[in-house]
Protein backbone atom coordinates (compact mmCIF):
# COMPACT_ATOMS: atom_id res chain seq x y z
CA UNK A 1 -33.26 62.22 -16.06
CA UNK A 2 -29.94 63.06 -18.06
CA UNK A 3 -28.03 63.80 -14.96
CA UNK A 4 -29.15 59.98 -14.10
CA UNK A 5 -28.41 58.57 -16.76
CA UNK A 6 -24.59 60.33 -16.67
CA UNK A 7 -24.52 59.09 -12.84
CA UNK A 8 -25.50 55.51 -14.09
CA UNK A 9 -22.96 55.36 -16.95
CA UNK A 10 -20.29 56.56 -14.87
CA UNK A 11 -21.25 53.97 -12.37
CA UNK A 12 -20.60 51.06 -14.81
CA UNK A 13 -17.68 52.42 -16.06
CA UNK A 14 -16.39 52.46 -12.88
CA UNK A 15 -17.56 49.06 -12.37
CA UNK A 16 -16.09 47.84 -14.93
CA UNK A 17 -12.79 49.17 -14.50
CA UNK A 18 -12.62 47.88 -10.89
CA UNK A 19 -13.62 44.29 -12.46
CA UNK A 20 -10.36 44.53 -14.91
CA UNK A 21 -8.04 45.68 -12.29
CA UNK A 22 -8.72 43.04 -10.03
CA UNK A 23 -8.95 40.25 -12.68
CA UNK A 24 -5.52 41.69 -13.35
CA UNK A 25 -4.50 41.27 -9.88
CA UNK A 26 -6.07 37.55 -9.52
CA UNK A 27 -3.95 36.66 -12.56
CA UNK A 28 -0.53 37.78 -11.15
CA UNK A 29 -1.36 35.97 -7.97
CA UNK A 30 -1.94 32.91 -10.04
CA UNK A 31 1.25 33.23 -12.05
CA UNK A 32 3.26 34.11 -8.62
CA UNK A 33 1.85 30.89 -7.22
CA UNK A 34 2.89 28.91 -9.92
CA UNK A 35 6.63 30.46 -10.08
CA UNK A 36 7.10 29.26 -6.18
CA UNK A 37 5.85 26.04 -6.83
CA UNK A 38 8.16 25.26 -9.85
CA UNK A 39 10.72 22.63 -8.70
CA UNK A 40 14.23 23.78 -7.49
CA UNK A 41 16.97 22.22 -9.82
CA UNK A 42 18.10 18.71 -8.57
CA UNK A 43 20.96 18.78 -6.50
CA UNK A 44 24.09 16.34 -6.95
CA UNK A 45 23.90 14.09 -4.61
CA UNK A 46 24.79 9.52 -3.84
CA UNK A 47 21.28 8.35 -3.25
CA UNK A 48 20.79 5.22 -1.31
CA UNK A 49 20.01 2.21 -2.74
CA UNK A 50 17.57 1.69 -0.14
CA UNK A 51 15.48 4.62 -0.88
CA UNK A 52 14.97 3.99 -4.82
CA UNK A 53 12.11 1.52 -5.76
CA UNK A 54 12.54 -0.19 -9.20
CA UNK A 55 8.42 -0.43 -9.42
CA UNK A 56 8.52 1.86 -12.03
CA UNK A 57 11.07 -0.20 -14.18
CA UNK A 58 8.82 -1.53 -17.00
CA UNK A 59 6.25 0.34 -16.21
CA UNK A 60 7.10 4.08 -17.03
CA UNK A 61 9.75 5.40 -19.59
CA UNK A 62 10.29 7.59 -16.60
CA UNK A 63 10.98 11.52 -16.21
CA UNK A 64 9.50 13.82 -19.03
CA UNK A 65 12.16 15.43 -21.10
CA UNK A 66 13.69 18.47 -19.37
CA UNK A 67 13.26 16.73 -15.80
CA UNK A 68 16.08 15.97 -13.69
CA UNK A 69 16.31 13.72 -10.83
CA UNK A 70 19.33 13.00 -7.94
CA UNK A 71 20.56 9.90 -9.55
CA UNK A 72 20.25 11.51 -13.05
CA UNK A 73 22.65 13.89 -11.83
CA UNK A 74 25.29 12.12 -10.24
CA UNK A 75 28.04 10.55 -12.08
CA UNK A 76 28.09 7.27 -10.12
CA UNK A 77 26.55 5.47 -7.19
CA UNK A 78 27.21 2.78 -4.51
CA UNK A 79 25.60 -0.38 -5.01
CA UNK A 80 25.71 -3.29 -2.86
CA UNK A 81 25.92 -6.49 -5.11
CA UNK A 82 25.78 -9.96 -3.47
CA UNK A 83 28.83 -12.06 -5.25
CA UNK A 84 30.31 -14.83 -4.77
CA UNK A 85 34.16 -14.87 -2.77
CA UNK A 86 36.84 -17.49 -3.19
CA UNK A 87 35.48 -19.79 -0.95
CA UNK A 88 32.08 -20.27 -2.65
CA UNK A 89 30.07 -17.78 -0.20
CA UNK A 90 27.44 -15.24 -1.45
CA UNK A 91 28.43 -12.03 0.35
CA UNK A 92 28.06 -8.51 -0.47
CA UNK A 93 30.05 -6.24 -1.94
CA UNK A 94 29.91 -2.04 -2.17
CA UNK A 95 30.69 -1.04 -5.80
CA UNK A 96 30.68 2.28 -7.54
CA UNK A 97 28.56 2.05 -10.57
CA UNK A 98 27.54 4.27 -12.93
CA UNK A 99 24.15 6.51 -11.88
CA UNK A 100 21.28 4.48 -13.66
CA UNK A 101 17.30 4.84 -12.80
CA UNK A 102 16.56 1.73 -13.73
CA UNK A 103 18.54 0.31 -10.45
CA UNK A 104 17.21 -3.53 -10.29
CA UNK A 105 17.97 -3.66 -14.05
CA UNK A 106 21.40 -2.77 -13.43
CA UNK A 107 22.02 -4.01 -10.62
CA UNK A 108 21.26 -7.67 -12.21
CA UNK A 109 23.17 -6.69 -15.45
CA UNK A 110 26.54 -6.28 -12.97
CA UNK A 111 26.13 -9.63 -11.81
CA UNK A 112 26.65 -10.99 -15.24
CA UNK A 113 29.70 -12.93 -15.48
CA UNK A 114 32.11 -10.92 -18.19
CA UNK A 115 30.26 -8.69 -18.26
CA UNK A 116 30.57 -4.93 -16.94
CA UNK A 117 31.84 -5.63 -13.41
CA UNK A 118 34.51 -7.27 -14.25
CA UNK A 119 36.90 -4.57 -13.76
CA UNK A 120 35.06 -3.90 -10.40
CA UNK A 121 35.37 -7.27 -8.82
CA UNK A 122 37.54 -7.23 -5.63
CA UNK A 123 40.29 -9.96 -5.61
CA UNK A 124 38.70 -13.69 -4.94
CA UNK A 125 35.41 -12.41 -6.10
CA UNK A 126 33.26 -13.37 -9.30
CA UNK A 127 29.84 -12.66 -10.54
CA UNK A 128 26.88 -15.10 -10.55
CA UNK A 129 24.75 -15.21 -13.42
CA UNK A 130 26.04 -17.02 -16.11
CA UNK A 131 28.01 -15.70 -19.15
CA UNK A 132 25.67 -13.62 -21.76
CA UNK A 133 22.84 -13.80 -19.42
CA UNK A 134 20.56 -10.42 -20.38
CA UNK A 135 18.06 -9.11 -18.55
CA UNK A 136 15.10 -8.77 -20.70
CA UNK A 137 12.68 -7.12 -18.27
CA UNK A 138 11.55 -6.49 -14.71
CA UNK A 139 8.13 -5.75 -13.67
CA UNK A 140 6.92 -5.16 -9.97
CA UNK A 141 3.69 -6.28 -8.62
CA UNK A 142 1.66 -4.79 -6.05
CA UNK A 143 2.28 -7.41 -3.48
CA UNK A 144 5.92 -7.08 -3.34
CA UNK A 145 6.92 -9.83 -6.05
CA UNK A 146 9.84 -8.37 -8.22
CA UNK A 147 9.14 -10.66 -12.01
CA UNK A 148 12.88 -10.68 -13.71
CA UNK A 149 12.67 -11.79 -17.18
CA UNK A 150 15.83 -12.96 -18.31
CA UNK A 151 18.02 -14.91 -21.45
CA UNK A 152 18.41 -18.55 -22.57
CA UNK A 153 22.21 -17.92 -21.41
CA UNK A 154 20.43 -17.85 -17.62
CA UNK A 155 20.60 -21.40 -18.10
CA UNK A 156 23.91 -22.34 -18.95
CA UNK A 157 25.22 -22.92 -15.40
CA UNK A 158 26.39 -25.55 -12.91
CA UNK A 159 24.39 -27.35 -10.55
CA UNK A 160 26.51 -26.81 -7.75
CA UNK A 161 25.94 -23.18 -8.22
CA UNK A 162 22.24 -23.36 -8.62
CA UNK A 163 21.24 -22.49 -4.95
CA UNK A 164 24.10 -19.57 -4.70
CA UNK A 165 22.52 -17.58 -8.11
CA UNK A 166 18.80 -17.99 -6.37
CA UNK A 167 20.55 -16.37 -3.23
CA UNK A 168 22.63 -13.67 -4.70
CA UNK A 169 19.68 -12.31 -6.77
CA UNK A 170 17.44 -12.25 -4.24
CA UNK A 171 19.63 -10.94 -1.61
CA UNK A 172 20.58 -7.83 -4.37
CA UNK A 173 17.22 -7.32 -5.32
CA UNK A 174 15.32 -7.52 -1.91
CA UNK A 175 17.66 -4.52 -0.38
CA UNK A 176 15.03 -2.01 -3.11
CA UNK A 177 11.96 -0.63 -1.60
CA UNK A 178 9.00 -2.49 -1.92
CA UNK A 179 10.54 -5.74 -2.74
CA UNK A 180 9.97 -8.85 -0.83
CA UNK A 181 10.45 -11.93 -3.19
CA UNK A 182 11.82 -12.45 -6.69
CA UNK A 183 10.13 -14.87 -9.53
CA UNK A 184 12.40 -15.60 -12.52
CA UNK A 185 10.97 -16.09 -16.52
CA UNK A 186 13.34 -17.29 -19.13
CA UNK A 187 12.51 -15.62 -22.45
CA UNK A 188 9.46 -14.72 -21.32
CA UNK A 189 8.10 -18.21 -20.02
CA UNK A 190 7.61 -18.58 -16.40
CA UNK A 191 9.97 -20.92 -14.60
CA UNK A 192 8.38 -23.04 -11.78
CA UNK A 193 11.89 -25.05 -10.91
CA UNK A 194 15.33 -23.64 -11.82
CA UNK A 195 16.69 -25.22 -14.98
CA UNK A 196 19.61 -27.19 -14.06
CA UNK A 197 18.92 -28.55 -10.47
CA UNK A 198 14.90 -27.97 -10.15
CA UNK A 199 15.17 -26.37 -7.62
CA UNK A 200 11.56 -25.72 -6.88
CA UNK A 201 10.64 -21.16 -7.37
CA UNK A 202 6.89 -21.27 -8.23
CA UNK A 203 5.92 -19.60 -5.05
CA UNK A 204 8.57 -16.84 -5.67
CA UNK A 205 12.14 -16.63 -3.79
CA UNK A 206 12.45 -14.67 -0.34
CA UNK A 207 15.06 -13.86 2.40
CA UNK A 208 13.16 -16.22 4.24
CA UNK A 209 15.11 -19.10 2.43
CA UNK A 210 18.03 -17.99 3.54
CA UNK A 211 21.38 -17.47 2.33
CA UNK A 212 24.85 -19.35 2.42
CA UNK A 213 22.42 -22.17 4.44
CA UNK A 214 23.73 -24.13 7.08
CA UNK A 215 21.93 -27.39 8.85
CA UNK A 216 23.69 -29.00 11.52
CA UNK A 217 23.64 -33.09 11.25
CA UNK A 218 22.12 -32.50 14.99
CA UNK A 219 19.59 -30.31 14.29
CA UNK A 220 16.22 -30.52 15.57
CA UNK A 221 14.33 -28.61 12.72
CA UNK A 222 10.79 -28.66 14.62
CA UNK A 223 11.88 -26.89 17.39
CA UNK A 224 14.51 -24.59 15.57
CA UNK A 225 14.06 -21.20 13.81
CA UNK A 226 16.05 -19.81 10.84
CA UNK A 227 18.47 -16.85 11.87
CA UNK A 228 20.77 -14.95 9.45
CA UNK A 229 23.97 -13.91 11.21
CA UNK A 230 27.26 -12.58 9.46
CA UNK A 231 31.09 -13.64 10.26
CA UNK A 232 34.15 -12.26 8.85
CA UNK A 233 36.12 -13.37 6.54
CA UNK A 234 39.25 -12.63 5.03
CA UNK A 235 40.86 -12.88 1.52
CA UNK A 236 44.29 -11.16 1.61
CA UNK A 237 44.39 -7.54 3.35
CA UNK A 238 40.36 -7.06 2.90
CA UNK A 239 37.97 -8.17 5.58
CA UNK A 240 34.87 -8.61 4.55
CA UNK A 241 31.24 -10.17 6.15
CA UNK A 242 29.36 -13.30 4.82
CA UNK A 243 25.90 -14.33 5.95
CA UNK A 244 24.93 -17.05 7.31
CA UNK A 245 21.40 -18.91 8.16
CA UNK A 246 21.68 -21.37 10.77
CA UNK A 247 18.90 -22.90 12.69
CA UNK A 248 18.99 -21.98 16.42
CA UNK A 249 16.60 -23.72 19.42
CA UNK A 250 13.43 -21.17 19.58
CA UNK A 251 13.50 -18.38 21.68
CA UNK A 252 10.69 -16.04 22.96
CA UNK A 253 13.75 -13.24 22.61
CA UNK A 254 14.81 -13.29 19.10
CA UNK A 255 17.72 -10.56 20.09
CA UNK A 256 19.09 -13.29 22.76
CA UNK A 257 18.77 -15.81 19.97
CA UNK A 258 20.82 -13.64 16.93
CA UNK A 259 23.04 -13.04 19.61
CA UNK A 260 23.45 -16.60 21.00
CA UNK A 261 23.72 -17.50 17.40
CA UNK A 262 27.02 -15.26 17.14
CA UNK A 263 28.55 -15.84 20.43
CA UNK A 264 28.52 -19.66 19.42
CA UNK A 265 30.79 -19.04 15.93
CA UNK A 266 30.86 -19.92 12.55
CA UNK A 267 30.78 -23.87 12.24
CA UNK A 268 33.85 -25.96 12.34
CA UNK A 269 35.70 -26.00 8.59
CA UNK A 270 35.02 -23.00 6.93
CA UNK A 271 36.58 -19.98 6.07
CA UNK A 272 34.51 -17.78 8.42
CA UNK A 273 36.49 -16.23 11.27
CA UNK A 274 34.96 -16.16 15.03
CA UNK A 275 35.45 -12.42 15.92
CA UNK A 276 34.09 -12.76 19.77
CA UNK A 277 35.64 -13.94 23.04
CA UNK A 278 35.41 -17.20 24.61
CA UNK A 279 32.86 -16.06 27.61
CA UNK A 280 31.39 -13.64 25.80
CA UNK A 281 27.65 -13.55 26.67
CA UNK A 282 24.95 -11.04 26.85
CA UNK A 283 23.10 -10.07 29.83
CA UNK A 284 20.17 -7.90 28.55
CA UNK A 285 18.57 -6.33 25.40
CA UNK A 286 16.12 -3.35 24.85
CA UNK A 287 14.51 -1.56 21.52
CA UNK A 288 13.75 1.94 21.92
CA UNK A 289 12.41 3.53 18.21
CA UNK A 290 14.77 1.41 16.01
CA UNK A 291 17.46 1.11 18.37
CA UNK A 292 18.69 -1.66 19.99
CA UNK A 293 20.65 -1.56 22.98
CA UNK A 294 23.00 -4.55 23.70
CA UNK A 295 24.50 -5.33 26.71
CA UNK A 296 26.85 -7.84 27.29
CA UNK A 297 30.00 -8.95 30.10
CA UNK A 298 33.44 -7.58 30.05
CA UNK A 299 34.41 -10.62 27.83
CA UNK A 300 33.39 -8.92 25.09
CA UNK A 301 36.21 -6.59 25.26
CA UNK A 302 39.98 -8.02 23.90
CA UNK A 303 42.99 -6.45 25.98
CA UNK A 304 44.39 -5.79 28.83
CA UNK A 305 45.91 -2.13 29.80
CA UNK A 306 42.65 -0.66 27.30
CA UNK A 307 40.20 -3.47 27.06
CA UNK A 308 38.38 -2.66 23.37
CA UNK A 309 36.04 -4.00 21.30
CA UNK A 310 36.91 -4.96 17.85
CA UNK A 311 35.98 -3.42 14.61
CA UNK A 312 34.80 -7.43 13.28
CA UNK A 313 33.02 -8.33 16.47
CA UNK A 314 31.00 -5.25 16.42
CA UNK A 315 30.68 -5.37 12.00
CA UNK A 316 28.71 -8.77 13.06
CA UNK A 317 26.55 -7.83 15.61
CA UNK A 318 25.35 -4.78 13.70
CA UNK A 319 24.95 -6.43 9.98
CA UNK A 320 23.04 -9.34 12.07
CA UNK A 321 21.14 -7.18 14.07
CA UNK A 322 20.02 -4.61 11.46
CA UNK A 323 18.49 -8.07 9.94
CA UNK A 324 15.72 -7.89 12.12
CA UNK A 325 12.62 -6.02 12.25
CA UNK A 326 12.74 -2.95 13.65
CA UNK A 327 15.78 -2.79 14.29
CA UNK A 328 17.86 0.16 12.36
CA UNK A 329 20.61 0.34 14.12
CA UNK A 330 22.86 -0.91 17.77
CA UNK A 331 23.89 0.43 20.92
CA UNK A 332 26.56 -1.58 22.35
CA UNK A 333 26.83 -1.39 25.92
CA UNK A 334 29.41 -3.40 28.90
CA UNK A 335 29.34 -4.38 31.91
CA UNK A 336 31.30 -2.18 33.93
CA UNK A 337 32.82 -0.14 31.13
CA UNK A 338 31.75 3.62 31.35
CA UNK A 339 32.11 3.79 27.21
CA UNK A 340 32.80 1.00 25.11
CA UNK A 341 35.97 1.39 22.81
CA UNK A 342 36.64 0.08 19.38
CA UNK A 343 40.18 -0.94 18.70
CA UNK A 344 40.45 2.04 16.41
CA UNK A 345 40.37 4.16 19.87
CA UNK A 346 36.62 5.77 18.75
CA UNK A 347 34.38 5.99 21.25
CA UNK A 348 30.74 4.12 20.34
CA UNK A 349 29.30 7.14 21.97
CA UNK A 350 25.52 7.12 19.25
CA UNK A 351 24.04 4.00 17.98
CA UNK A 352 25.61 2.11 15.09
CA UNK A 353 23.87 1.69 11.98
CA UNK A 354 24.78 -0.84 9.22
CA UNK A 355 25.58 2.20 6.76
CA UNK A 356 27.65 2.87 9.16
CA UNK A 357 29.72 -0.67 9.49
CA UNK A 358 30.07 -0.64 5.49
CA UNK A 359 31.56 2.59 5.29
CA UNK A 360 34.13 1.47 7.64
CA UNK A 361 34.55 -1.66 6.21
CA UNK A 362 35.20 0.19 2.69
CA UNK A 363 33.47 -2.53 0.47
């Protein structure tokens, strides 16, 4: 009976030993686990505007202390603020600012008139919003409505400009993911018409009501459709690209229609430049996963000895382009041409996006 009773004790000490030694083990996995899931340090990088979503913006106080982000860690960022140029167009504008998580606040607080762009603005170019105008909160809603709560001073502007402020903050704010329309409060009070003009807002602002408008006297509004379409413009050695809606005659192809809207120029009296060639036209279109392909005659190309296409005509086709759904970025193609040619001498040899047009444009 001893000798089974040894045999038993020796069995649970055993046991028990085997039961420490793997508990050990189980822990060290655990803590291994957790050591390759930590996060790697953020690395310094430009994030695009596009990418960030100010939904969080009056909603979190954001990272927990000790957390780093990509835009916490770079010094500045580009930004693309619409303006308004020396002609009295809203049009954007590229600008370094300073790396900020809260990007719609900022965004608005650089359209401020004297206020911290100021030493940004390119020449011709001023801010918006009116003088002293602060932004006193913005708070995103599930269905895409960005609220901007904003000063007194929002309402100290002129009439004339009314339509151009509704357009610029949009047009800024709509470019962050997840936004579709704006509504504006004035010290916390909702505003249902703009204060100076009425303008009427209680259903929210959108793209959809277009920017820099344009209504022919001729126009035949029931069977038209609004198109956005940009045209050059020029204010000493700096190009630059306005937009534009226009109302065009429907069209089951809304490609041939943005494109048809180009071809046909800017209308007669303004500032805007025509960057295309009389008999220009295009003879086919086709979207393939976000690209569209463009084809057009060989009077799209300027010269003679090395027929080219220029750097405006093809800034407008892709900002106008890239406006429409689906469509991320444009393959220009020509009749006859092997390989279509800027005037630079590059070869358009992969699709053209619009980050692609403002980097060469060098907001």
């Amino acid at each position: 009976m001893k000798k089974y009773r040894y045999k038993s004790l020796w069995i649970a000490l055993l046991l028990l030993m085997c039961t420490g030694l793997l508990s050990g083990c189980l822990f060290e996995g655990e803590q291994s686990m957790e050591k390759m899931d930590a996060p790697e340090e953020a690395v310094t990088t430009t994030p695009s505007a596009e990418s960030e979503e100010p939904a969080a913006e009056g909603e979190e106080e954001g990272a927990e202390e000790g957390e780093s982000t990509e835009e916490e860690s770079a010094s500045t960022v580009e930004r693309e603020l619409y303006l308004m140029d020396a002609n009295g167009m809203v049009a954007p504008q590229t600008l370094e600012l300073p790396a900020s998580k809260e990007v719609a606040t900022q965004a608005l607080e650089y359209m401020v008139k004297d206020g911290p762009v100021t030493n940004l603005l390119p020449n011709g170019f001023q801010a918006v919003l009116p003088a002293g105008t602060e932004i006193l909160g913005v708070n995103a809603q599930e269905d895409g409505t960005l609220v901007v709560d904003v000063s007194e001073d929002f309402k100290n502007y002129e009439a004339q400009d009314e339509e151009k402020i509704l357009q610029a903050m949009t047009y800024t704010l709509t470019q962050f993911e997840g936004v579709d329309r704006i509504k504006l409060w004035v010290n916390g009070h909702e505003l249902t018409e703009m204060p100076v003009n009425g303008t009427p807002i209680s259903e929210g602002v959108s793209r959809s009501d277009g920017i820099n408008n344009h209504i022919g006297v001729n126009t035949d509004i029931m069977n038209s459709e609004a198109v956005t379409v940009y045209f050059p413009a020029q204010n000493g050695d700096q190009v630059y690209h306005v937009p534009v809606t226009t109302r065009i005659e429907k069209n089951d192809d809304d490609y041939a229609a943005m494109v048809q809207a180009l071809l046909n120029g800017p209308e007669l009296g303004t500032s805007l430049m025509n960057p295309f060639n009389d008999g220009a036209e295009m003879v086919s279109s086709k979207l393939s996963n976000g690209v569209l392909a463009v084809s057009f005659n060989e009077k799209l190309l300027s010269g003679e000895d090395n027929p080219s296409l220029s750097d405006e005509a093809l800034a407008s086709l892709v900002m106008s382009l890239t406006e429409l759904k689906d469509v991320e970025s444009v393959e220009v193609h020509v009749d006859g041409a092997e390989q279509v040619i800027t005037e630079s001498g590059q070869p358009l040899a992969e699709p053209v996006s619009r980050s692609d047009i403002s980097g060469a444009e060098e907001l």
